[in-house]
N, C-alpha and C. Protein backbone atom coordinates (compact mmCIF):
# COMPACT_ATOMS: atom_id res chain seq x y z
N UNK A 1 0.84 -1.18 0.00
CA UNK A 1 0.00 0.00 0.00
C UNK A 1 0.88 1.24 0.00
N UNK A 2 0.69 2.09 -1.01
CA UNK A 2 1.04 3.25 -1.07
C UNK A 2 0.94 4.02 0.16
N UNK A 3 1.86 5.05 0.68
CA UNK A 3 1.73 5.99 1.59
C UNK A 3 0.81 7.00 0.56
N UNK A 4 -0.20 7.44 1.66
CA UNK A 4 -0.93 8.34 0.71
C UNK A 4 -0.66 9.81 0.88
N UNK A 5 0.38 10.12 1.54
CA UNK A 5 1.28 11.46 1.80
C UNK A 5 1.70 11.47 0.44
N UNK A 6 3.01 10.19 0.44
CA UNK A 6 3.38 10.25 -1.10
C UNK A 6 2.45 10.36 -1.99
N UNK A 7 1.59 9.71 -2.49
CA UNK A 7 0.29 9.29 -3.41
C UNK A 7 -0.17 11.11 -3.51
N UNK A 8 -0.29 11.56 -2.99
CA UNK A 8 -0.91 12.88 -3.03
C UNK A 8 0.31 14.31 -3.49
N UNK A 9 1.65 14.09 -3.61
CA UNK A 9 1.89 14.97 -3.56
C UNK A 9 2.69 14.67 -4.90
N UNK A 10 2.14 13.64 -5.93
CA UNK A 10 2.16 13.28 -7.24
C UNK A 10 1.17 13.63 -8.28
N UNK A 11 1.86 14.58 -9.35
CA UNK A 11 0.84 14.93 -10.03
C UNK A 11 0.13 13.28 -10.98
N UNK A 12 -1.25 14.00 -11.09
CA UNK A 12 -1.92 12.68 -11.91
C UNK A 12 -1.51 13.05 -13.60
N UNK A 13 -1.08 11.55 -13.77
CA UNK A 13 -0.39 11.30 -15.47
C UNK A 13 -1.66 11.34 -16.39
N UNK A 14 -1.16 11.82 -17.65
CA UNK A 14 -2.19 11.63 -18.53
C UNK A 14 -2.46 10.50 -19.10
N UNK A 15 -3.36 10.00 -19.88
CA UNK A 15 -3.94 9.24 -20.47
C UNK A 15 -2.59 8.32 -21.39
N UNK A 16 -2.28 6.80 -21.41
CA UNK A 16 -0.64 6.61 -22.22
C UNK A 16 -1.47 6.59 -23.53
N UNK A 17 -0.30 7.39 -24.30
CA UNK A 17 -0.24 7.28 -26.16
C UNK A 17 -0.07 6.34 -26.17
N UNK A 18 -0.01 5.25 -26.29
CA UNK A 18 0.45 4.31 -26.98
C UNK A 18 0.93 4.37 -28.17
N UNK A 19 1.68 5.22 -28.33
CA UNK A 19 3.10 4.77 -29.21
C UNK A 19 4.27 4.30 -28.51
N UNK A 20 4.58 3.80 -29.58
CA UNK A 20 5.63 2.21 -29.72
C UNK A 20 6.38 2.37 -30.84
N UNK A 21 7.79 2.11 -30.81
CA UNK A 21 8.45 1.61 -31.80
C UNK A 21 9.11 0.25 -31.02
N UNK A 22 10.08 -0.76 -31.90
CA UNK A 22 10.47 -2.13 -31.82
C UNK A 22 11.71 -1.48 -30.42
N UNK A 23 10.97 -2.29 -29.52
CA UNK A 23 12.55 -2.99 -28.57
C UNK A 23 13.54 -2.89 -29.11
N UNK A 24 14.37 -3.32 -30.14
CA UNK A 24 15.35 -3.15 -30.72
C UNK A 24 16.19 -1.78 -30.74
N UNK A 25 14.95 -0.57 -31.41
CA UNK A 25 15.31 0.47 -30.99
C UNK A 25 16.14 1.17 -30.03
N UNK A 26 14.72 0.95 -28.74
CA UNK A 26 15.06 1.68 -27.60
C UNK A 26 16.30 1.37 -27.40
N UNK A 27 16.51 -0.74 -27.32
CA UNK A 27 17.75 -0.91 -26.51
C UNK A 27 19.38 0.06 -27.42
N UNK A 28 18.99 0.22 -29.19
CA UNK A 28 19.85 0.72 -29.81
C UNK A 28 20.53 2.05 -29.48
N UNK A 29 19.20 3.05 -28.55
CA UNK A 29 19.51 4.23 -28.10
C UNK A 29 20.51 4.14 -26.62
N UNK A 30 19.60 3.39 -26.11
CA UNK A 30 20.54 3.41 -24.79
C UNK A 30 21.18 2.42 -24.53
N UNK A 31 21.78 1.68 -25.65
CA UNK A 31 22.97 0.67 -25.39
C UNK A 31 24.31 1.58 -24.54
N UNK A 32 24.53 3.05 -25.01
CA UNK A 32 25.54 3.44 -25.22
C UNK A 32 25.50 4.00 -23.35
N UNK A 33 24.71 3.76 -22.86
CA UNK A 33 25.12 4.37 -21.23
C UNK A 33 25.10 3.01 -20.52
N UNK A 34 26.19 3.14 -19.52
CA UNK A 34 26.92 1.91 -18.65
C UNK A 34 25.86 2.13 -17.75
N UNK A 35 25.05 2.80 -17.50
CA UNK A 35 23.76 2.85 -16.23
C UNK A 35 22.48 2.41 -16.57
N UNK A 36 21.29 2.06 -15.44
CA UNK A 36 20.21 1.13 -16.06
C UNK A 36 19.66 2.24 -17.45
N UNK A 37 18.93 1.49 -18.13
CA UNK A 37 17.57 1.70 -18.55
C UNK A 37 17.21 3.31 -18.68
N UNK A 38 16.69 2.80 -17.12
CA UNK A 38 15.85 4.34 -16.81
C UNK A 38 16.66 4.67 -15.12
N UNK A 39 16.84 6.21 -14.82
CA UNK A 39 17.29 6.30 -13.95
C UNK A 39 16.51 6.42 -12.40
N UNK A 40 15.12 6.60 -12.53
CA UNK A 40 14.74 7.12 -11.77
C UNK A 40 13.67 5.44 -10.98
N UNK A 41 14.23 4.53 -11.97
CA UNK A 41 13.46 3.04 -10.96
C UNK A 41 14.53 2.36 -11.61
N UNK A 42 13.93 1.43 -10.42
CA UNK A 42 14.91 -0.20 -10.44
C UNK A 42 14.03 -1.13 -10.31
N UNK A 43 14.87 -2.36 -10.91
CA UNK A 43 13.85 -4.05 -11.16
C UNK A 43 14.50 -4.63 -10.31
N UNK A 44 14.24 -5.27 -9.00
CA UNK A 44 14.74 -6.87 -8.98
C UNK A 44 13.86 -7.62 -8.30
N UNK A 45 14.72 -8.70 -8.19
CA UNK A 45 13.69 -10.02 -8.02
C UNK A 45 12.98 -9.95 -7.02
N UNK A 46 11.91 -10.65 -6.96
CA UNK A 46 10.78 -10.61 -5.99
C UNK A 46 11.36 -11.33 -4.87
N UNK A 47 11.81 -11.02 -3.61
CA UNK A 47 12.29 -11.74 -3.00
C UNK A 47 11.27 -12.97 -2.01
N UNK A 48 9.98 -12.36 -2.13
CA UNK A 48 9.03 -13.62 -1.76
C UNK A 48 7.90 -14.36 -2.77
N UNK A 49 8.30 -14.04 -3.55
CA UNK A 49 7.31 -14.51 -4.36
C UNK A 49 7.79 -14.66 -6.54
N UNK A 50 7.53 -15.01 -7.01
CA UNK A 50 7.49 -15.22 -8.41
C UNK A 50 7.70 -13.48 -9.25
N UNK A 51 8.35 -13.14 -10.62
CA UNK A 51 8.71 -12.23 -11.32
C UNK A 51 9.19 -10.86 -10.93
N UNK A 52 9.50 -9.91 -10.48
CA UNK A 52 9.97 -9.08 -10.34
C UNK A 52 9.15 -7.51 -9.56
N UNK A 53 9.95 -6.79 -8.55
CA UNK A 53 9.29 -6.00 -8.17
C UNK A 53 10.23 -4.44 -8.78
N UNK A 54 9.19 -3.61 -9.03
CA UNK A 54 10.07 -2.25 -9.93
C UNK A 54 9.76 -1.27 -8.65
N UNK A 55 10.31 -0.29 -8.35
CA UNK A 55 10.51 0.36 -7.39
C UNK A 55 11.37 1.72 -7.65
N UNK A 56 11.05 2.62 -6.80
CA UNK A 56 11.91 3.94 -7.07
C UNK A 56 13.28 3.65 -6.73
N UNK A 57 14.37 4.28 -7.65
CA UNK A 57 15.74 4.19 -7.00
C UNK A 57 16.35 4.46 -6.03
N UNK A 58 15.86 5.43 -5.38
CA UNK A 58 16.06 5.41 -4.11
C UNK A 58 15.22 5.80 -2.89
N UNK A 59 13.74 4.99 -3.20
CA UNK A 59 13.11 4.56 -2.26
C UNK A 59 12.10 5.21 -1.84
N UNK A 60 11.11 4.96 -1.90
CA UNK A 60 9.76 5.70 -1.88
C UNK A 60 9.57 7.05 -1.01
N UNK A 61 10.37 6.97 -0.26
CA UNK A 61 10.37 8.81 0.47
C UNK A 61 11.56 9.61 -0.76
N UNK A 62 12.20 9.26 -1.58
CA UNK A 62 13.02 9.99 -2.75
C UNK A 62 11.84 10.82 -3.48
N UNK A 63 10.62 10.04 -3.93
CA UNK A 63 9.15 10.54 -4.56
C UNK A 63 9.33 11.89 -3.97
N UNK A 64 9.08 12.52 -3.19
CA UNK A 64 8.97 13.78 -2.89
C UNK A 64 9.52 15.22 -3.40
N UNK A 65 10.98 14.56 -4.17
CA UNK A 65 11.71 15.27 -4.54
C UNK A 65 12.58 14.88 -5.79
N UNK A 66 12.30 13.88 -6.47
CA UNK A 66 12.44 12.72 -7.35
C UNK A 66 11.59 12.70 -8.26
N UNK A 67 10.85 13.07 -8.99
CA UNK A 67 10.19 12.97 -9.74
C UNK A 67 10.29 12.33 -11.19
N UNK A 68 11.28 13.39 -11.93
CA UNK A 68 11.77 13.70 -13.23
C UNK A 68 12.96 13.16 -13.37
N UNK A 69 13.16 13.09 -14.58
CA UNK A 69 14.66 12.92 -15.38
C UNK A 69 14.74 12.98 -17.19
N UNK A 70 15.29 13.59 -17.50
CA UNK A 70 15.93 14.27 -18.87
C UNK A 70 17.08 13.81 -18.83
N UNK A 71 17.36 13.18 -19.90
CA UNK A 71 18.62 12.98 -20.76
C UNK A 71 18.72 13.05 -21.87
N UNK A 72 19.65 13.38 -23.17
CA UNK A 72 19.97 13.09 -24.31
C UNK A 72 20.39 11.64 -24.18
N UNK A 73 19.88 11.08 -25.22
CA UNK A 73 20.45 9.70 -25.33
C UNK A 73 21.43 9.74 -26.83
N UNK A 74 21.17 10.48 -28.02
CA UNK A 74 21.77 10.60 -29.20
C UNK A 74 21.50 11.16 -30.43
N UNK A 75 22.66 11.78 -30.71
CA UNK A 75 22.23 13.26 -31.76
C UNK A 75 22.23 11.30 -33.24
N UNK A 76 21.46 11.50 -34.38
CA UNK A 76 21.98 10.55 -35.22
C UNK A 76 22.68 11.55 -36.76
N UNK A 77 23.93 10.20 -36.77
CA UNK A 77 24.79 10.78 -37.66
C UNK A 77 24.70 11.16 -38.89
N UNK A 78 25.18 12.33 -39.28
CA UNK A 78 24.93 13.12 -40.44
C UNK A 78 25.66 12.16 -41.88
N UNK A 79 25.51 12.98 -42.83
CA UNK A 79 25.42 12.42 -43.95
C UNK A 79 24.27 10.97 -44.46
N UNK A 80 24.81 9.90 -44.77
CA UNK A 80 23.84 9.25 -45.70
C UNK A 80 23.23 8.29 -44.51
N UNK A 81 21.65 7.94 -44.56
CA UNK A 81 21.51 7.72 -43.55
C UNK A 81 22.04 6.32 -42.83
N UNK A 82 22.29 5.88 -42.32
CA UNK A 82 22.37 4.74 -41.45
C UNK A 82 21.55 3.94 -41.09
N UNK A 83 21.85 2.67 -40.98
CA UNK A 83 20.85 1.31 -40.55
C UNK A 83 19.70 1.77 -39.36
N UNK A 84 20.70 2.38 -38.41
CA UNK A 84 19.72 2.55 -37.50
C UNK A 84 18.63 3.48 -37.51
N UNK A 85 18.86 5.19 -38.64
CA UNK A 85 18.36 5.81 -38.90
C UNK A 85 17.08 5.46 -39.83
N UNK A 86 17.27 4.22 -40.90
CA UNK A 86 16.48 3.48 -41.72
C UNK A 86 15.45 2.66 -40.86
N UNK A 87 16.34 2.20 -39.83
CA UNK A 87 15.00 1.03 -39.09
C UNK A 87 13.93 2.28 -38.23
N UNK A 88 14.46 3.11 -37.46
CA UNK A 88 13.53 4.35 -36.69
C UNK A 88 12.59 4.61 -38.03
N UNK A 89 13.35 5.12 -38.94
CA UNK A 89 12.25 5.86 -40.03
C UNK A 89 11.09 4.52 -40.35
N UNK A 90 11.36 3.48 -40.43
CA UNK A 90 10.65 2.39 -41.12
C UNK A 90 9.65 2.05 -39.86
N UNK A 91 10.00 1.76 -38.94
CA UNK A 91 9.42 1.74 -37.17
C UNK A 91 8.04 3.25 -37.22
N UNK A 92 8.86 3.85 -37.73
CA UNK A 92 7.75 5.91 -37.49
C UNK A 92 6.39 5.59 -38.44
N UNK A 93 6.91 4.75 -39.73
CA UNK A 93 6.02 4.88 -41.05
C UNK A 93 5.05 3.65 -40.25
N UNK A 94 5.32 2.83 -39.39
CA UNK A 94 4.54 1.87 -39.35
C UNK A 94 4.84 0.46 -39.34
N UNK A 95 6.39 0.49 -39.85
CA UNK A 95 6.93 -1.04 -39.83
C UNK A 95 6.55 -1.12 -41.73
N UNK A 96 7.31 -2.58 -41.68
CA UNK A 96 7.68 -2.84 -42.78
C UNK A 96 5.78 -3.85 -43.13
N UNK A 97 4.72 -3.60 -43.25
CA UNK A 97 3.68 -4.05 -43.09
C UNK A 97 3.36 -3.77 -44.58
N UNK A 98 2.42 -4.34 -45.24
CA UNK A 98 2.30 -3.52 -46.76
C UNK A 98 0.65 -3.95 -46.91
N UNK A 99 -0.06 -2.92 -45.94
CA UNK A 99 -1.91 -3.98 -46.23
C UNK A 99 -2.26 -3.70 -48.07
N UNK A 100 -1.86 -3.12 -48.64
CA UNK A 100 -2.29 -3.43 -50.03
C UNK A 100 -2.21 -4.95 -50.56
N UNK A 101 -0.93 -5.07 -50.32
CA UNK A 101 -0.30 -6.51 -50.74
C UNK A 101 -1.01 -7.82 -50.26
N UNK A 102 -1.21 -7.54 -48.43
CA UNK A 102 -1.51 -8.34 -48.01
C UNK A 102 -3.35 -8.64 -48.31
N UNK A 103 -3.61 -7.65 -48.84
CA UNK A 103 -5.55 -7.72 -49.42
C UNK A 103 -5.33 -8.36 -50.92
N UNK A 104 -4.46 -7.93 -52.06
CA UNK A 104 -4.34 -8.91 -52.81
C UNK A 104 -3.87 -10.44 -52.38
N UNK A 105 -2.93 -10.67 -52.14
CA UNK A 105 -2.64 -12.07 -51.19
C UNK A 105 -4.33 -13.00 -50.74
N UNK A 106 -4.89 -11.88 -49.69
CA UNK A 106 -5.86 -12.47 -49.35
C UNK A 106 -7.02 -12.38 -50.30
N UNK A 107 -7.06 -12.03 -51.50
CA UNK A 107 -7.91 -11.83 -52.79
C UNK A 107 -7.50 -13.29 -53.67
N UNK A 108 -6.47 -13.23 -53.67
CA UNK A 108 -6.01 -14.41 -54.35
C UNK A 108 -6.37 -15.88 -53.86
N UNK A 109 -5.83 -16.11 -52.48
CA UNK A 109 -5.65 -16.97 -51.21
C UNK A 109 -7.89 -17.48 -51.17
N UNK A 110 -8.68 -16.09 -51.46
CA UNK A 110 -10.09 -16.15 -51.30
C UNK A 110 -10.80 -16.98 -52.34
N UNK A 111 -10.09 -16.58 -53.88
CA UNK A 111 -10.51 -17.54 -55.07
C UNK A 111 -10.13 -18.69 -55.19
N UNK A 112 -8.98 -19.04 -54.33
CA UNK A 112 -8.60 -20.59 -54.23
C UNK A 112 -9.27 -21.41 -53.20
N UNK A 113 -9.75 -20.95 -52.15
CA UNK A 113 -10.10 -21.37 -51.24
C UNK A 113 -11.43 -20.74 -50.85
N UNK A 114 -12.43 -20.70 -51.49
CA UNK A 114 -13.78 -20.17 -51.21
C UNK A 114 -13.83 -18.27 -50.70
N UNK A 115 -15.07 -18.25 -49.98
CA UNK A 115 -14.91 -16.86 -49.26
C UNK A 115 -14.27 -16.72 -48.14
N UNK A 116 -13.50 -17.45 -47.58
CA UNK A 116 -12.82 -17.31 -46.49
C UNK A 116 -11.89 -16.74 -46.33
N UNK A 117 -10.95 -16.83 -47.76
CA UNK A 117 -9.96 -15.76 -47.82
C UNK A 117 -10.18 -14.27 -47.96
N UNK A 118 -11.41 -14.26 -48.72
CA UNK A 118 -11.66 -12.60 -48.61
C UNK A 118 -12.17 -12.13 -47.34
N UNK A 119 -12.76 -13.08 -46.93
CA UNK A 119 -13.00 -11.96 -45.53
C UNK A 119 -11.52 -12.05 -44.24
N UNK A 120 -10.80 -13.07 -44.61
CA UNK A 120 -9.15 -12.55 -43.93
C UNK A 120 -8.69 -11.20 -44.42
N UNK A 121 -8.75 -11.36 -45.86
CA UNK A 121 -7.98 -10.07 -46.47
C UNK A 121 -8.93 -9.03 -46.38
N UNK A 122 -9.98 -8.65 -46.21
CA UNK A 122 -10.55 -7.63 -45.85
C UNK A 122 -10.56 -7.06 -44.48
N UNK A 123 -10.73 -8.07 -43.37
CA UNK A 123 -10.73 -8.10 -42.10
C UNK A 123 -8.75 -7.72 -41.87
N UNK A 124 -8.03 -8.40 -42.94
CA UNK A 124 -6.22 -7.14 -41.93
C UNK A 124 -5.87 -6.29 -43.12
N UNK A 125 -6.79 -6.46 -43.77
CA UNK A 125 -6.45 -5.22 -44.46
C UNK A 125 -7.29 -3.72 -43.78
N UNK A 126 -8.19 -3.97 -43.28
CA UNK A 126 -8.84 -2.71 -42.27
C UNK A 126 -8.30 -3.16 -40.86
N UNK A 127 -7.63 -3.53 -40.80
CA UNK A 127 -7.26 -3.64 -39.22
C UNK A 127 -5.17 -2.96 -39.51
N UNK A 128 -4.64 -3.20 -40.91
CA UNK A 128 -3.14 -2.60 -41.01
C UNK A 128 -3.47 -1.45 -41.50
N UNK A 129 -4.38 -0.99 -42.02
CA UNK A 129 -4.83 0.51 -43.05
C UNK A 129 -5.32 1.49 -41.18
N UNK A 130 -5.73 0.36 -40.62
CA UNK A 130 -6.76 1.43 -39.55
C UNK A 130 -5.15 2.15 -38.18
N UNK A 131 -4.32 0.90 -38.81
CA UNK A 131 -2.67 1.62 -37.70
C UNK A 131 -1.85 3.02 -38.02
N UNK A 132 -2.30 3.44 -37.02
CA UNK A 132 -1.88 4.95 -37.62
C UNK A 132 -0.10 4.94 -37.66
N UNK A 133 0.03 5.74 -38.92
CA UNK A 133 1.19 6.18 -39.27
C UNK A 133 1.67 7.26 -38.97
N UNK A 134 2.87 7.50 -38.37
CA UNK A 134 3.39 8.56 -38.30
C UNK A 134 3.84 9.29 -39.46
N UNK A 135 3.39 10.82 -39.35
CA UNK A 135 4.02 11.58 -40.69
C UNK A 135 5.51 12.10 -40.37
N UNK A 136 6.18 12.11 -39.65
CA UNK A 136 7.70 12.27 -38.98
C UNK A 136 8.68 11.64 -39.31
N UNK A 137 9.79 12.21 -39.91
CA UNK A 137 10.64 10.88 -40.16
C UNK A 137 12.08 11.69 -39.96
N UNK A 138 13.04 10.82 -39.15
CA UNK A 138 14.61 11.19 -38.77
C UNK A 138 14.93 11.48 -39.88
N UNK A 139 15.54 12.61 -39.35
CA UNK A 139 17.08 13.05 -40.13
C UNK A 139 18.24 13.40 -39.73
N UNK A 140 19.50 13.46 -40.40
CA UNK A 140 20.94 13.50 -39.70
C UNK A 140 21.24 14.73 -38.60
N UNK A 141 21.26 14.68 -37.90
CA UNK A 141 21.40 15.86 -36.11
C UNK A 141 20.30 16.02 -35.35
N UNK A 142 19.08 15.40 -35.77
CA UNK A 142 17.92 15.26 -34.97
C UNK A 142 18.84 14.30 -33.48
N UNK A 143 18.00 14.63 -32.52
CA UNK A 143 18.36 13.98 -31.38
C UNK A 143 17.24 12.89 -31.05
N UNK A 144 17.26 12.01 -29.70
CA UNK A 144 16.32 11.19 -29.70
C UNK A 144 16.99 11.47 -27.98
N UNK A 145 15.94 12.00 -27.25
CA UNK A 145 15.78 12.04 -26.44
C UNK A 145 14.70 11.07 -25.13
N UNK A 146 15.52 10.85 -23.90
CA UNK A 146 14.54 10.13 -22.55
C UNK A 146 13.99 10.98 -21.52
N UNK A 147 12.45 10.97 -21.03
CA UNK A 147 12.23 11.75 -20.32
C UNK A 147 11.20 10.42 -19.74
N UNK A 148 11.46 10.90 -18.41
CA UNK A 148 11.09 9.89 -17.28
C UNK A 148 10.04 10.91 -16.35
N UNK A 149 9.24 10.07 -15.63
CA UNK A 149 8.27 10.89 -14.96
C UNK A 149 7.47 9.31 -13.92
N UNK A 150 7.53 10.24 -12.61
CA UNK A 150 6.75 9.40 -11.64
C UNK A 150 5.40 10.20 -11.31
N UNK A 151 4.67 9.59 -11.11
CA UNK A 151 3.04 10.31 -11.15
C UNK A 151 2.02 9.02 -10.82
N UNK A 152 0.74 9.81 -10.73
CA UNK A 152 0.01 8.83 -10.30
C UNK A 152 -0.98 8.68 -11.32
N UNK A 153 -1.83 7.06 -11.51
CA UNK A 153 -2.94 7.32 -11.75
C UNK A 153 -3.85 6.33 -11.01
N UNK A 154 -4.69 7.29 -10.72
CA UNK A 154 -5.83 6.57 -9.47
C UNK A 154 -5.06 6.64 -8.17
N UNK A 155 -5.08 5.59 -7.64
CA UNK A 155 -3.99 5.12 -6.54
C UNK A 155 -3.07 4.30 -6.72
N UNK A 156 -2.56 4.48 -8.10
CA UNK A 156 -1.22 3.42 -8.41
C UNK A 156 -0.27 4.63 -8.54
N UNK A 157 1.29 4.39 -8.09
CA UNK A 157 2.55 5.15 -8.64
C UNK A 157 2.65 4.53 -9.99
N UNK A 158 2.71 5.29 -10.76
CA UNK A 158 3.00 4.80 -12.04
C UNK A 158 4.99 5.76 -13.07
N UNK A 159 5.45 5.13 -13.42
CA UNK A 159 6.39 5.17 -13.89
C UNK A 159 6.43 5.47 -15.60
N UNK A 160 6.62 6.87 -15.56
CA UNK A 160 6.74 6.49 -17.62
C UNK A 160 7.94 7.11 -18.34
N UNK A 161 8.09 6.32 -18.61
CA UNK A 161 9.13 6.38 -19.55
C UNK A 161 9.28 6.56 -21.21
N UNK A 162 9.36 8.11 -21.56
CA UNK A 162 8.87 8.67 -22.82
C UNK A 162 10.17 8.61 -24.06
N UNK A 163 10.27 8.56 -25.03
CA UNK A 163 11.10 8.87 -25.83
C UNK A 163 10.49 10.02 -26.73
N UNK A 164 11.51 10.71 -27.05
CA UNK A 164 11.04 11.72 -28.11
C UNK A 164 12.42 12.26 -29.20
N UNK A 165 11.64 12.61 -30.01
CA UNK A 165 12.49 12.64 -32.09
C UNK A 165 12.39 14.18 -31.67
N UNK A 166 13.87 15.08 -31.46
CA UNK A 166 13.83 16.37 -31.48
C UNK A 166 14.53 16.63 -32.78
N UNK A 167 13.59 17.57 -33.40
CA UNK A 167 14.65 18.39 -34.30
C UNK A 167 15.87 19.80 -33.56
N UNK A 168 16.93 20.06 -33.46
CA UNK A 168 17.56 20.56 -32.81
C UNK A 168 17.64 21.79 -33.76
N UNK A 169 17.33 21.83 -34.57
CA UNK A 169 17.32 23.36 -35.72
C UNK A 169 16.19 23.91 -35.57
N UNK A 170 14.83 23.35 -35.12
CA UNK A 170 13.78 24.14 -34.82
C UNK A 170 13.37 24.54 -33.22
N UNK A 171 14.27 23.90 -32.81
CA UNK A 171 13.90 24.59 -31.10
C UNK A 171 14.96 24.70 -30.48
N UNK A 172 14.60 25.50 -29.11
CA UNK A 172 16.11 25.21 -28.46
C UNK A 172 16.27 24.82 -27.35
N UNK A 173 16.61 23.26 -27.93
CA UNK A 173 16.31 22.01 -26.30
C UNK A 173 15.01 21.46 -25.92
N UNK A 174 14.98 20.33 -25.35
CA UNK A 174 14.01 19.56 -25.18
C UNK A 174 12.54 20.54 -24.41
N UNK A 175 12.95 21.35 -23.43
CA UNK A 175 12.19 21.90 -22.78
C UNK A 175 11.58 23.06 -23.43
N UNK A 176 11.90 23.32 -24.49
CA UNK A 176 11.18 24.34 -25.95
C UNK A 176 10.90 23.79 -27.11
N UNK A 177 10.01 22.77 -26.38
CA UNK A 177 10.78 21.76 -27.67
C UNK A 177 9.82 21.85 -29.17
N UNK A 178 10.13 21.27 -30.65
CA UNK A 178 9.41 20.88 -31.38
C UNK A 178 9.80 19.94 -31.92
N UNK A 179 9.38 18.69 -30.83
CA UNK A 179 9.66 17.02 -30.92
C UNK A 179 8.79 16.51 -30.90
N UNK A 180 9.00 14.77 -31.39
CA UNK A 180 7.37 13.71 -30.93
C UNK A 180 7.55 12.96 -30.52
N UNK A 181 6.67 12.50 -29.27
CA UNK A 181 7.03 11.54 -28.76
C UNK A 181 6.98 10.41 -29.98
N UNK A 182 7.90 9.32 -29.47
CA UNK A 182 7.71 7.76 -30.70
C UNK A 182 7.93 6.89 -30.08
N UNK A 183 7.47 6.91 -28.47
CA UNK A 183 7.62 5.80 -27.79
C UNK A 183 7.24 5.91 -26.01
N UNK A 184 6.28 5.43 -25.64
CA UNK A 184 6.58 5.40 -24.14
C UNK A 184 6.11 4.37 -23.45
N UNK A 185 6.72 3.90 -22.62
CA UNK A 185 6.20 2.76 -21.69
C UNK A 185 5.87 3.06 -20.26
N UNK A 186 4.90 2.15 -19.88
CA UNK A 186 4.66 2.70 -18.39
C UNK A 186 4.33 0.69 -17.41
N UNK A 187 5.35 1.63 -16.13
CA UNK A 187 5.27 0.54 -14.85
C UNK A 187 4.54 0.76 -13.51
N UNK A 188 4.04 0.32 -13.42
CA UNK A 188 3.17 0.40 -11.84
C UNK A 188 4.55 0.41 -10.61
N UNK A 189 4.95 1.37 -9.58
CA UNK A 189 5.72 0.82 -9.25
C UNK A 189 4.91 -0.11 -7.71
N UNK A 190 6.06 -0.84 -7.39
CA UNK A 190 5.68 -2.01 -6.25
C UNK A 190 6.78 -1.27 -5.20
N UNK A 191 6.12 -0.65 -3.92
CA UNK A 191 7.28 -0.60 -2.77
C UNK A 191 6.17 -0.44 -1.79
């Protein structure tokens, strides 16, 4: 049970975007720091029980004054773009998914095999057409920034962990920013 001293003197989080890009990513951004993840919680094992407990880093009276955290994680490199710059951009558009293709496929797949195939290929072809795409796409000195935040929603501490695509020629710094988020995750914490 939450202290509800703490619990109260946490602003309430908004509603999660659910945007997402591939694991791969994230870990690609912050491979490059020798420190966890995220700075402001920690994972370990459940010491009485089965999978893991996440918790503030330094300990539920830190909340008071602990909130936040900002970092640059990486400007990406100029000139022609790079693998990693190609997979983000391909990740922003939506992934490598192609519902045109996959409605012919299932057009085809429908005349061989009765109506069953058309209503597959109609049914993910409105379910990959209905995934929204991002209109944003990296370019060489854009940054990709982490911003962390402890807050509540309801009576849970909740933990989120945001990424965001800054252009560094149109603003100045994250906190003026004209960036998008393209990623955030969120943890309940347990203490």
């Amino acid at each position: 049970m939450v202290d509800k001293k703490i619990l109260a003197s946490l602003n309430e989080l908004q509603d999660c975007s659910r945007n997402s890009i591939p694991e791969a990513l994230i870990a690609g951004m912050t491979q490059s720091f020798t420190k966890a993840r995220y700075e402001l919680i920690r994972t370990r094992v459940n010491p009485t029980g089965s999978g893991v407990i996440i918790e503030p880093t330094n300990g539920g009276s830190s909340l008071a004054r602990n909130t936040q955290s900002l970092r640059k994680l990486m400007t990406l490199p100029p000139g022609t773009e790079d693998n990693f710059t190609y997979r983000l951009n391909t990740a922003l558009l939506g992934g490598e998914s192609y519902p045109i293709l996959t409605a012919a496929l299932g057009t085809l797949l429908g005349a061989v095999s009765s109506g069953a195939g058309l209503l597959f290929s109609a049914a993910s072809t409105a379910i990959s057409l209905s995934q929204s795409s991002h209109r944003v796409l990296a370019r060489a000195g854009d940054e990709l920034w982490q911003v962390e935040e402890i807050g509540k929603k309801g009576s849970e501490v909740v933990h989120v962990g945001s990424y965001f695509l800054v252009d560094p020629f149109r603003t100045k710094g994250i906190s003026n920013t004209k960036g998008w988020l393209i990623h955030e995750e969120r943890s309940v914490l347990n203490f």
